[in-house]
PDB file of N, CA and C in Angstrom:
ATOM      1  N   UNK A   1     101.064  49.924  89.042  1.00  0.00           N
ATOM      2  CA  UNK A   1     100.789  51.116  88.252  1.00  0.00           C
ATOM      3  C   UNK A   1      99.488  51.750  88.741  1.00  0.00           C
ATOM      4  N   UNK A   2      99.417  52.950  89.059  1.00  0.00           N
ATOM      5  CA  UNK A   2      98.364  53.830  89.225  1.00  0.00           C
ATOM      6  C   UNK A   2      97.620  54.242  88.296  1.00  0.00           C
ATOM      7  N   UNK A   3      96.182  54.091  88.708  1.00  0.00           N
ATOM      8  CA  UNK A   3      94.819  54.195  87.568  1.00  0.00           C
ATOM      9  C   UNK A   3      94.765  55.984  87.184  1.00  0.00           C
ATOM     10  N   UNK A   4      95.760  56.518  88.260  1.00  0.00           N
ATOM     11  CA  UNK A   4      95.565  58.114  88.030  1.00  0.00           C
ATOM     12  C   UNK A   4      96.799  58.458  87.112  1.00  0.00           C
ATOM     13  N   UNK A   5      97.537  57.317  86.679  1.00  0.00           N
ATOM     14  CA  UNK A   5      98.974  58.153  85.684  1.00  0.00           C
ATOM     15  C   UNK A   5      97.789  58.740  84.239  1.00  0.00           C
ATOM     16  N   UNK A   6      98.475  59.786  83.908  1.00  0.00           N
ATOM     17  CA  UNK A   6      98.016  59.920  82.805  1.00  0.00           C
ATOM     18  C   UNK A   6      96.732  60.614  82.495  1.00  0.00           C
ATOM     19  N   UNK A   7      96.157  60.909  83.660  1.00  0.00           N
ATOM     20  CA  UNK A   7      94.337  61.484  83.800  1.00  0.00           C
ATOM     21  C   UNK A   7      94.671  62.804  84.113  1.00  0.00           C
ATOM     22  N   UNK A   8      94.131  63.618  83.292  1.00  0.00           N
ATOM     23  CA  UNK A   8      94.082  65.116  83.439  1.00  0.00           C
ATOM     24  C   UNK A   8      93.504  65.644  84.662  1.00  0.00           C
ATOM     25  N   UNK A   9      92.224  65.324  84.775  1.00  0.00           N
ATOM     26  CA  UNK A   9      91.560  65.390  85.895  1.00  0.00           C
ATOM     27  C   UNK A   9      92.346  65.454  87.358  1.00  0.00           C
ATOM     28  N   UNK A  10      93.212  64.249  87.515  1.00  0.00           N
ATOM     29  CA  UNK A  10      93.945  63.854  88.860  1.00  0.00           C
ATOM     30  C   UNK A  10      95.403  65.438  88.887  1.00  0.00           C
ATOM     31  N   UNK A  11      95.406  65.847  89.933  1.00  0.00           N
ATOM     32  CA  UNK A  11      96.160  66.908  90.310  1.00  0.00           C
ATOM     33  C   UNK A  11      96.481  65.959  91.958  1.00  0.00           C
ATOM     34  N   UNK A  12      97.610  65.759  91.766  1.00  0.00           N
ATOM     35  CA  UNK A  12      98.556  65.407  93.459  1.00  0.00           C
ATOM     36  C   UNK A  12      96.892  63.950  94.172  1.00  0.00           C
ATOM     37  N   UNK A  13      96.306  64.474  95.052  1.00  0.00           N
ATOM     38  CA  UNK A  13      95.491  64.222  95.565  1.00  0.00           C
ATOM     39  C   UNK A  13      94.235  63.978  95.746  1.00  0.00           C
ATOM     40  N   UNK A  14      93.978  65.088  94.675  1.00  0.00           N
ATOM     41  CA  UNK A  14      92.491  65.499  94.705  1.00  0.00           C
ATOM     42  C   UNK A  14      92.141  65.545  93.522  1.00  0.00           C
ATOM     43  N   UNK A  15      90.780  65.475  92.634  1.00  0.00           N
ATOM     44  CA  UNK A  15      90.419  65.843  91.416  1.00  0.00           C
ATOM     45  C   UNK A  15      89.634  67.016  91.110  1.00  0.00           C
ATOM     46  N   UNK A  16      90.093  67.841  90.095  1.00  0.00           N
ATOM     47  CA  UNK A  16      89.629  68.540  90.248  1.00  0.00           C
ATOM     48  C   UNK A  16      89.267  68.597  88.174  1.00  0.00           C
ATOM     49  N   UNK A  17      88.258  69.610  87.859  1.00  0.00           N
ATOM     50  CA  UNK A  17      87.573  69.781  86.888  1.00  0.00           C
ATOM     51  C   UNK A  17      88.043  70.722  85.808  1.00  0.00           C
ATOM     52  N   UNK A  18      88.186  70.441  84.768  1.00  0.00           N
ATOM     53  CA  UNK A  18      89.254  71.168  83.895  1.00  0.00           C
ATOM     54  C   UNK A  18      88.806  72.536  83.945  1.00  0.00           C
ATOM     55  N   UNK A  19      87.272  73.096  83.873  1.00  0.00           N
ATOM     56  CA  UNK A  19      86.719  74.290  84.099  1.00  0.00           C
ATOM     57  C   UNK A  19      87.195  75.287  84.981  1.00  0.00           C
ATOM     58  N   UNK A  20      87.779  74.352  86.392  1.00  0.00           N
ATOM     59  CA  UNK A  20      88.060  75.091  87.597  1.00  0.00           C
ATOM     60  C   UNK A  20      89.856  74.566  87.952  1.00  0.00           C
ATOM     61  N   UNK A  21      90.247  74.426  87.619  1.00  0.00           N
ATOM     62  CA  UNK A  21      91.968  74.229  87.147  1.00  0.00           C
ATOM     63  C   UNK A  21      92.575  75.200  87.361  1.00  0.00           C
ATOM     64  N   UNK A  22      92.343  75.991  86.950  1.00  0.00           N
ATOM     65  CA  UNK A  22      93.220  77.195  86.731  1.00  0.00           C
ATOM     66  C   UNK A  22      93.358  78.013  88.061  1.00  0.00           C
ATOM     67  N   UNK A  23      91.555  78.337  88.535  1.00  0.00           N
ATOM     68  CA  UNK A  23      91.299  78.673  89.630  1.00  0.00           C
ATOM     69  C   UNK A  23      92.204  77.906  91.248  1.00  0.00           C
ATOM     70  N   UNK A  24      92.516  77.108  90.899  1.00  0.00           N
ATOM     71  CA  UNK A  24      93.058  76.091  92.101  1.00  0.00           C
ATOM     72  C   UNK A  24      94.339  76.285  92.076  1.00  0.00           C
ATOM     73  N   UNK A  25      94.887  76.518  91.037  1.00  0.00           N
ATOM     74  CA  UNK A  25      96.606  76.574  90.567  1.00  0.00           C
ATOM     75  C   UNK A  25      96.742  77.994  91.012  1.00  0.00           C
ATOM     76  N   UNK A  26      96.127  78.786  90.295  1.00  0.00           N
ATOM     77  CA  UNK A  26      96.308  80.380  90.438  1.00  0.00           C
ATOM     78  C   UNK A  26      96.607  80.953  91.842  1.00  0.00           C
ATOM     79  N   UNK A  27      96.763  81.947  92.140  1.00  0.00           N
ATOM     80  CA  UNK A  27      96.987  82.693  93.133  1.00  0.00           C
ATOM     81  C   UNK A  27      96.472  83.986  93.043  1.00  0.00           C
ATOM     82  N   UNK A  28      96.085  85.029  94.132  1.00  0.00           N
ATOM     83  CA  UNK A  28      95.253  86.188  93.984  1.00  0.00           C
ATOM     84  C   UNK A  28      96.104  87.243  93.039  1.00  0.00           C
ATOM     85  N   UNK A  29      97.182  87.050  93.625  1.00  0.00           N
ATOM     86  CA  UNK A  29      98.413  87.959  92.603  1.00  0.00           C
ATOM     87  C   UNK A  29      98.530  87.582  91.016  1.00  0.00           C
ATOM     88  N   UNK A  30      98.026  86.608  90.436  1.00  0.00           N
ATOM     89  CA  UNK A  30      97.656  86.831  88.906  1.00  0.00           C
ATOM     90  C   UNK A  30      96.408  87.346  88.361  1.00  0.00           C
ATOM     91  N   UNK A  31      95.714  87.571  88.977  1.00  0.00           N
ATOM     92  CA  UNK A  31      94.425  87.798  88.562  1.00  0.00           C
ATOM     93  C   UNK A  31      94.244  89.487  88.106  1.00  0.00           C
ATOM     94  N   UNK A  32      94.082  90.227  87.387  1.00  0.00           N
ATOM     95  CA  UNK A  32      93.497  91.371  86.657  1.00  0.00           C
ATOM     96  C   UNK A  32      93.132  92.446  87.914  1.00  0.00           C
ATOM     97  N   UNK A  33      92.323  91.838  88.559  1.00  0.00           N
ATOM     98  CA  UNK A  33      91.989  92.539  89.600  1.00  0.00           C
ATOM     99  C   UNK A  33      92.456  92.840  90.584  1.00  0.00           C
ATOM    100  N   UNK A  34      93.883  92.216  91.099  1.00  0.00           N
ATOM    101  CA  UNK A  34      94.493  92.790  92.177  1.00  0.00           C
ATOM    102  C   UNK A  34      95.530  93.691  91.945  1.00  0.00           C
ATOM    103  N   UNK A  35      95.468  94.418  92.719  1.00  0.00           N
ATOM    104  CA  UNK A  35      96.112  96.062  92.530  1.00  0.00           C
ATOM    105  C   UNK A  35      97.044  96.534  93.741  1.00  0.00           C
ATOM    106  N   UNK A  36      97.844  97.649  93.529  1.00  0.00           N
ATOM    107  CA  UNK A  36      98.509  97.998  94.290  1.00  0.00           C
ATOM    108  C   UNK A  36      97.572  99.497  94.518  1.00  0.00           C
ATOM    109  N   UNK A  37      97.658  99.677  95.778  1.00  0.00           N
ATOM    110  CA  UNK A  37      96.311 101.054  96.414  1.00  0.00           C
ATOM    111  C   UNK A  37      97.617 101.438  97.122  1.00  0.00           C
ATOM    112  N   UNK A  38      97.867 103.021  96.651  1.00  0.00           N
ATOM    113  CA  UNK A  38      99.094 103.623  96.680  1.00  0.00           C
ATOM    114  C   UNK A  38      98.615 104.609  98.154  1.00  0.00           C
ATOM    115  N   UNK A  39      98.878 104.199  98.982  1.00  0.00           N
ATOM    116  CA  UNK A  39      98.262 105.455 100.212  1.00  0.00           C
ATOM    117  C   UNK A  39      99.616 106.515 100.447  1.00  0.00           C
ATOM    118  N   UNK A  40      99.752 106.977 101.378  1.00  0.00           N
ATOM    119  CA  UNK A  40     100.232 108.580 101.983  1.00  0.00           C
ATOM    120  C   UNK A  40     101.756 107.989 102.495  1.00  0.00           C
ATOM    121  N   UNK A  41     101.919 106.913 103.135  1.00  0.00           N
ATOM    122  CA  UNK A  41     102.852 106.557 103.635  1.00  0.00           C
ATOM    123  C   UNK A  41     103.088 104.390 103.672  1.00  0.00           C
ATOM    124  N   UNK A  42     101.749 103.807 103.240  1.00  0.00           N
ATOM    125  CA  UNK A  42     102.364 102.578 102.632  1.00  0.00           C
ATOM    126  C   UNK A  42     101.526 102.375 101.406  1.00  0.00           C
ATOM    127  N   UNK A  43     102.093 101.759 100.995  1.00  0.00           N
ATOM    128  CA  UNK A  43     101.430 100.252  99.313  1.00  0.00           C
ATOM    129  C   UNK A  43     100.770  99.436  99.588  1.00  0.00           C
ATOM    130  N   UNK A  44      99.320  99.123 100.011  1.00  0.00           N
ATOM    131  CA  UNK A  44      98.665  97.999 100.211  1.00  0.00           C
ATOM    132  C   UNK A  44      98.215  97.000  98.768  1.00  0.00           C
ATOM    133  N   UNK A  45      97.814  95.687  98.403  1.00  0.00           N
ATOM    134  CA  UNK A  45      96.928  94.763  98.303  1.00  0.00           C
ATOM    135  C   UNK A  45      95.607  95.045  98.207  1.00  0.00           C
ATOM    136  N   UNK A  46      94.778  95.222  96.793  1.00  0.00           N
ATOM    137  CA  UNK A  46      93.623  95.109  97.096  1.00  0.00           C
ATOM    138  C   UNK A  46      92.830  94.277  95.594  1.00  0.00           C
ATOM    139  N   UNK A  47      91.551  93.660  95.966  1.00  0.00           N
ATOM    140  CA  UNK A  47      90.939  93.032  94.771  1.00  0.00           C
ATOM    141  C   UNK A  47      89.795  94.334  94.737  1.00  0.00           C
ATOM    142  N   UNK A  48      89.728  94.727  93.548  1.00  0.00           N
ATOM    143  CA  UNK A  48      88.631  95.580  92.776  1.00  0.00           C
ATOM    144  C   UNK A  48      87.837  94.774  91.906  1.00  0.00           C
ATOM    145  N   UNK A  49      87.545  93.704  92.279  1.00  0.00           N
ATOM    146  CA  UNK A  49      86.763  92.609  91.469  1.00  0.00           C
ATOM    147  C   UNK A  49      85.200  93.094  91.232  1.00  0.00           C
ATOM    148  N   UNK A  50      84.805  93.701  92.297  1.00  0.00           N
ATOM    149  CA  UNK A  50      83.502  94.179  92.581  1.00  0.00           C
ATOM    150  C   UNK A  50      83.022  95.380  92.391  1.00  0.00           C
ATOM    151  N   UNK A  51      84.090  96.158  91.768  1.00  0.00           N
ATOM    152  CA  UNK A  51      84.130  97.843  90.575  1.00  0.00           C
ATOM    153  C   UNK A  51      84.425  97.187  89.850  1.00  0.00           C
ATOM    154  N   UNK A  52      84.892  96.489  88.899  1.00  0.00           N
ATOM    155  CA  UNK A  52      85.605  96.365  87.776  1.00  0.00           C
ATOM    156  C   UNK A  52      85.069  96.850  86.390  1.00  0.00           C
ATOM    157  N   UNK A  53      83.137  97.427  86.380  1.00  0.00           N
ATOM    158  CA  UNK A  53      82.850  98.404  85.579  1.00  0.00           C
ATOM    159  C   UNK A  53      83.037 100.059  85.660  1.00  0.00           C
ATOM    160  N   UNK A  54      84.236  99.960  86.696  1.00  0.00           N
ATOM    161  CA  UNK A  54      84.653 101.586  86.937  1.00  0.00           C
ATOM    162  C   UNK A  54      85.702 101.978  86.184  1.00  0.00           C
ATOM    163  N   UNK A  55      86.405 100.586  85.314  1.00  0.00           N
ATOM    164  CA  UNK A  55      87.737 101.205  84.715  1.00  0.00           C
ATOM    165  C   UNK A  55      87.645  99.987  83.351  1.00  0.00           C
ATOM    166  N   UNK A  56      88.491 100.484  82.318  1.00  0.00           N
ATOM    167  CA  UNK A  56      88.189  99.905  80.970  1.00  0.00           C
ATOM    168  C   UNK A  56      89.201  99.158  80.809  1.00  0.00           C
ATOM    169  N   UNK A  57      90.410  99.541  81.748  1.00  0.00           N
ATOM    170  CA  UNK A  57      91.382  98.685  81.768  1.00  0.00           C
ATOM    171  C   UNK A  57      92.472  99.499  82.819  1.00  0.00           C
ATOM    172  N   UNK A  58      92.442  98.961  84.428  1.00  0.00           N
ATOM    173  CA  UNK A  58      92.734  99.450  85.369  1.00  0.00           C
ATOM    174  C   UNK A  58      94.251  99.639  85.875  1.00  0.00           C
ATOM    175  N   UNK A  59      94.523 100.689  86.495  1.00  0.00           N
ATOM    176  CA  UNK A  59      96.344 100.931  86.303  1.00  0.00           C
ATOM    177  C   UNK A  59      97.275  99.577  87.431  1.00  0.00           C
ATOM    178  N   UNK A  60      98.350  99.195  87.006  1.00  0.00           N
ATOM    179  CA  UNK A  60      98.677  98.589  88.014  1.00  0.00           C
ATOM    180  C   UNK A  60      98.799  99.184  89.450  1.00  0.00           C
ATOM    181  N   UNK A  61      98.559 100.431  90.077  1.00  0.00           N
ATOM    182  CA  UNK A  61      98.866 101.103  91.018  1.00  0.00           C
ATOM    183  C   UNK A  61      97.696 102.527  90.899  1.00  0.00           C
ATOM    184  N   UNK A  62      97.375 102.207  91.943  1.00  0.00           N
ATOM    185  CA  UNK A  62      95.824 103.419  92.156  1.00  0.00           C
ATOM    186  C   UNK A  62      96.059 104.488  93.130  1.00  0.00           C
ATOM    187  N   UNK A  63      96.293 105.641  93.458  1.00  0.00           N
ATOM    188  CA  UNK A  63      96.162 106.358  94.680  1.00  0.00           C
ATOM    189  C   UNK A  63      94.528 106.116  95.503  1.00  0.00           C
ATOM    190  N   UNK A  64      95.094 106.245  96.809  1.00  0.00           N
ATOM    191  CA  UNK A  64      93.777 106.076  97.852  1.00  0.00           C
ATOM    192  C   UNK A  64      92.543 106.809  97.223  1.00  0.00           C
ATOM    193  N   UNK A  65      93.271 108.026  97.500  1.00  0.00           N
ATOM    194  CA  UNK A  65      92.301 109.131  97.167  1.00  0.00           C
ATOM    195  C   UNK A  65      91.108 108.728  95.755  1.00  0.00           C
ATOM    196  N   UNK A  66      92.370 108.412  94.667  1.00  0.00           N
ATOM    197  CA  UNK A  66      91.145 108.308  93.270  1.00  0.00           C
ATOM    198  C   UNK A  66      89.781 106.957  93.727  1.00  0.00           C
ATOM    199  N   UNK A  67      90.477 106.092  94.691  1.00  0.00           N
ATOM    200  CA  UNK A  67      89.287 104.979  94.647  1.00  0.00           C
ATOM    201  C   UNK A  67      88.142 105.470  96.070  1.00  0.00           C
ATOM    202  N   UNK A  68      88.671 106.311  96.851  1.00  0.00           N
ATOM    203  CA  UNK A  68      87.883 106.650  97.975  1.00  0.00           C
ATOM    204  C   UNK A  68      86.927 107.895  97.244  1.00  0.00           C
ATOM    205  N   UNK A  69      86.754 108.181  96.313  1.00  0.00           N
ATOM    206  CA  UNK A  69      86.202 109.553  95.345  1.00  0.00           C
ATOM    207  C   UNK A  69      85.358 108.351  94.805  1.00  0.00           C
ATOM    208  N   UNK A  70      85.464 107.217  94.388  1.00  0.00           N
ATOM    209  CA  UNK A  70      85.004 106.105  93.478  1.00  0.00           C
ATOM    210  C   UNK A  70      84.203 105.748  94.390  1.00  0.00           C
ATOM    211  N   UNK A  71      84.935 104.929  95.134  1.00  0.00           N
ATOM    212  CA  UNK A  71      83.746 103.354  95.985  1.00  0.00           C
ATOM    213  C   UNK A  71      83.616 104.202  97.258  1.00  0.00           C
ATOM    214  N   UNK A  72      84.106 105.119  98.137  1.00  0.00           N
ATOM    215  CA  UNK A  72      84.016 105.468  99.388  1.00  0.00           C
ATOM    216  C   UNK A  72      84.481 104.546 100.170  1.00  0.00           C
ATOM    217  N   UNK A  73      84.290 105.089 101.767  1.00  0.00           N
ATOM    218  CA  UNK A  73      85.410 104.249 102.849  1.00  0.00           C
ATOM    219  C   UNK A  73      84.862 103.293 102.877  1.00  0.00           C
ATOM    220  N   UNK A  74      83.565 102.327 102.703  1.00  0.00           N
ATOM    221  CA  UNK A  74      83.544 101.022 102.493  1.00  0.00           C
ATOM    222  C   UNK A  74      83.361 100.509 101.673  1.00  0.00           C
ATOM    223  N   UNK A  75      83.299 100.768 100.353  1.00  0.00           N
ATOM    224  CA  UNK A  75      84.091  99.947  99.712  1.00  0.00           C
ATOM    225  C   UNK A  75      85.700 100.147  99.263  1.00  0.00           C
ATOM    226  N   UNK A  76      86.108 100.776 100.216  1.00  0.00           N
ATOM    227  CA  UNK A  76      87.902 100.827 100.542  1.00  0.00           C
ATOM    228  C   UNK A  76      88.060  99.715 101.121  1.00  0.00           C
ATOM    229  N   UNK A  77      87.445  99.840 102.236  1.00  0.00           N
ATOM    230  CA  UNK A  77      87.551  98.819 103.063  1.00  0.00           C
ATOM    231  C   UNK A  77      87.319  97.279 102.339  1.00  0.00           C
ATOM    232  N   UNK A  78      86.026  97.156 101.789  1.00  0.00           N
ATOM    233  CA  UNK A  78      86.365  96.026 101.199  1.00  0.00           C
ATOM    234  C   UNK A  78      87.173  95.424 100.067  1.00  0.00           C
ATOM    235  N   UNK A  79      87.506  96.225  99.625  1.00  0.00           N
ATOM    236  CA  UNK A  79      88.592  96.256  98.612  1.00  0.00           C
ATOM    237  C   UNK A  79      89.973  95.621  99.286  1.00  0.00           C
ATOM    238  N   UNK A  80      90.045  96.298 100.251  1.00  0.00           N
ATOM    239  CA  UNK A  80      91.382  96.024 101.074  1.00  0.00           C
ATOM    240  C   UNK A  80      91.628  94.784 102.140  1.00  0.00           C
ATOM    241  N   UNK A  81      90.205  94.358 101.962  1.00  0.00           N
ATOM    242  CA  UNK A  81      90.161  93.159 102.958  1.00  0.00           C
ATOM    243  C   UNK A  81      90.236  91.851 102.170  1.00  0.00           C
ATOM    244  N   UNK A  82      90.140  92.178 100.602  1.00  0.00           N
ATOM    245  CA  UNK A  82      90.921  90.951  99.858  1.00  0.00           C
ATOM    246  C   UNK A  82      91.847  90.843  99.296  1.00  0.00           C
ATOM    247  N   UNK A  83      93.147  91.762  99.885  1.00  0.00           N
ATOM    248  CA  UNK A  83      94.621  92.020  99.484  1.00  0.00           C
ATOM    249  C   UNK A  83      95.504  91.278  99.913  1.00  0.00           C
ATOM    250  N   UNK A  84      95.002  89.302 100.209  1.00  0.00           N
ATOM    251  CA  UNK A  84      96.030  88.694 100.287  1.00  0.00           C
ATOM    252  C   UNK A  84      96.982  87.933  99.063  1.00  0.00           C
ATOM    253  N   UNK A  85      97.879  88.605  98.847  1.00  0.00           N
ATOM    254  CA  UNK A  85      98.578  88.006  97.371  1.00  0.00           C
ATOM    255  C   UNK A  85      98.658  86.268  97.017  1.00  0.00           C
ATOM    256  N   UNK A  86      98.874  86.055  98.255  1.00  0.00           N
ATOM    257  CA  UNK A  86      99.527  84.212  98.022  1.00  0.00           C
ATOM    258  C   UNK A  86      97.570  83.403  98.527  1.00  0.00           C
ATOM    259  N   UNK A  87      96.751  84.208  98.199  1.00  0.00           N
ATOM    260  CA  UNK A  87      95.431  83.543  98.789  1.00  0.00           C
ATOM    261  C   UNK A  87      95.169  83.128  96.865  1.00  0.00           C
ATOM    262  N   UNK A  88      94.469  81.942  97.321  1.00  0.00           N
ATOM    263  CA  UNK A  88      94.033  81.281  96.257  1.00  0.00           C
ATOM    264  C   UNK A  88      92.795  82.075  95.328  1.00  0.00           C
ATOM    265  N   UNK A  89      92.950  81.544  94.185  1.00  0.00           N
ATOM    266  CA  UNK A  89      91.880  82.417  92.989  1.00  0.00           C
ATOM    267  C   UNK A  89      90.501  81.932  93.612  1.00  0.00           C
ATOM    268  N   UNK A  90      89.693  83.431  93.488  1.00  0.00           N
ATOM    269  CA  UNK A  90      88.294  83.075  93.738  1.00  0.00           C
ATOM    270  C   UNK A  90      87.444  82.394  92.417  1.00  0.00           C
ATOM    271  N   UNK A  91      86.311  82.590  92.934  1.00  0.00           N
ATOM    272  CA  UNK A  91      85.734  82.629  91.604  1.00  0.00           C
ATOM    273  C   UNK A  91      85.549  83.719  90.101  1.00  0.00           C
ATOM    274  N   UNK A  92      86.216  84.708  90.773  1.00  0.00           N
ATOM    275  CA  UNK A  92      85.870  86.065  89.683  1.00  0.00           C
ATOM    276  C   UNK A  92      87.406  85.763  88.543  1.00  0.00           C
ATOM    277  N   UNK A  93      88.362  85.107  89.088  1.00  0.00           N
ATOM    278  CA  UNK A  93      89.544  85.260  88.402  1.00  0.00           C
ATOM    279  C   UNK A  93      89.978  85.285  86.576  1.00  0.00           C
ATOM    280  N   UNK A  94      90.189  86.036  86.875  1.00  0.00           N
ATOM    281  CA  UNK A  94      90.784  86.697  85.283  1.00  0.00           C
ATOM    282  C   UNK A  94      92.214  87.122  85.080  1.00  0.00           C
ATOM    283  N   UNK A  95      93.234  86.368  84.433  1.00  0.00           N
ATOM    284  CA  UNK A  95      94.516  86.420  84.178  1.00  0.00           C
ATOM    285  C   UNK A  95      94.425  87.926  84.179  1.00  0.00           C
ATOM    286  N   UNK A  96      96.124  88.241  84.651  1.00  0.00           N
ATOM    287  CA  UNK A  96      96.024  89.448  84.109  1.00  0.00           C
ATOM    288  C   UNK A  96      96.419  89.883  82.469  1.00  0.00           C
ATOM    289  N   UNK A  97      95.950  90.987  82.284  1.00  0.00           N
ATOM    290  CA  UNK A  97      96.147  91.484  81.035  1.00  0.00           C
ATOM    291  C   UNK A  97      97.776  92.004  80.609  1.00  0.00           C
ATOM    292  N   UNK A  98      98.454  91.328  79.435  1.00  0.00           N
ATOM    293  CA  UNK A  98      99.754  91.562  79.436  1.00  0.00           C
ATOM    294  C   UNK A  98      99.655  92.841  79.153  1.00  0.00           C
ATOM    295  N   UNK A  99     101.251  93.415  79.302  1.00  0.00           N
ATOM    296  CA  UNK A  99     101.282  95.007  79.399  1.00  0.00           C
ATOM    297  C   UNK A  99     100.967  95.596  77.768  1.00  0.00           C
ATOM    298  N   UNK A 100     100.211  96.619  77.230  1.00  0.00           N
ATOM    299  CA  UNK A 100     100.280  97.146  76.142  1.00  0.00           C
ATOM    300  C   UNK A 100     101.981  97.522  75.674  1.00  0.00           C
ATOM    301  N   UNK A 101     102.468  97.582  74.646  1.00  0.00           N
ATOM    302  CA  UNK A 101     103.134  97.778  74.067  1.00  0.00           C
ATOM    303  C   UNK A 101     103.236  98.364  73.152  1.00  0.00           C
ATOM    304  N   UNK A 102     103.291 100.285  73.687  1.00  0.00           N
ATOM    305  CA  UNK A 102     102.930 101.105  72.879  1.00  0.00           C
ATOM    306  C   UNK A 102     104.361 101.804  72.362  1.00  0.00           C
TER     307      UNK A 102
END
């Protein structure tokens, strides 16, 4: 019998800390902050983790234009350089917010 049946802590291999759990399980695609950035001719991936006092509660889908008027071409750019969906939760992660139901 294994000393790890039964221990919250133990995940597969490794241990990890109930604080930071979620973060390890999660993926970038649940988190609040990742968005769809609607451009001219494709749909990119992006984390707005680092505006997130620019909106009170942010649309699932942004045109280029409204966030390049906002953050400008670099912080487009960085916005867009953390648009990998299946990349693991950082530290900023925040479930997303279920849809209003108006």
């Amino acid at each position: 019998m294994s000393i790890y049946n039964n221990n919250k802590l133990w995940e597969s291999h490794r241990v990890i800390l109930p604080e930071f759990r979620e973060k390890v399980i999660c993926k970038c695609r649940d988190c609040r902050y990742h968005i769809l950035i609607q451009g001219k001719e494709e749909v990119r991936w992006g984390c707005i983790e680092r505006y997130k006092e620019l909106w009170s509660r942010h649309p699932e889908r942004i045109p280029v234009l409204v966030l390049l008027k906002l953050v400008g071409e670099e912080g487009l750019y960085k916005i867009l350089g953390k648009g990998d969906p299946a990349a693991r939760a950082c530290g900023h992660f925040m479930r997303k917010l279920p849809p209003k139901n108006i």
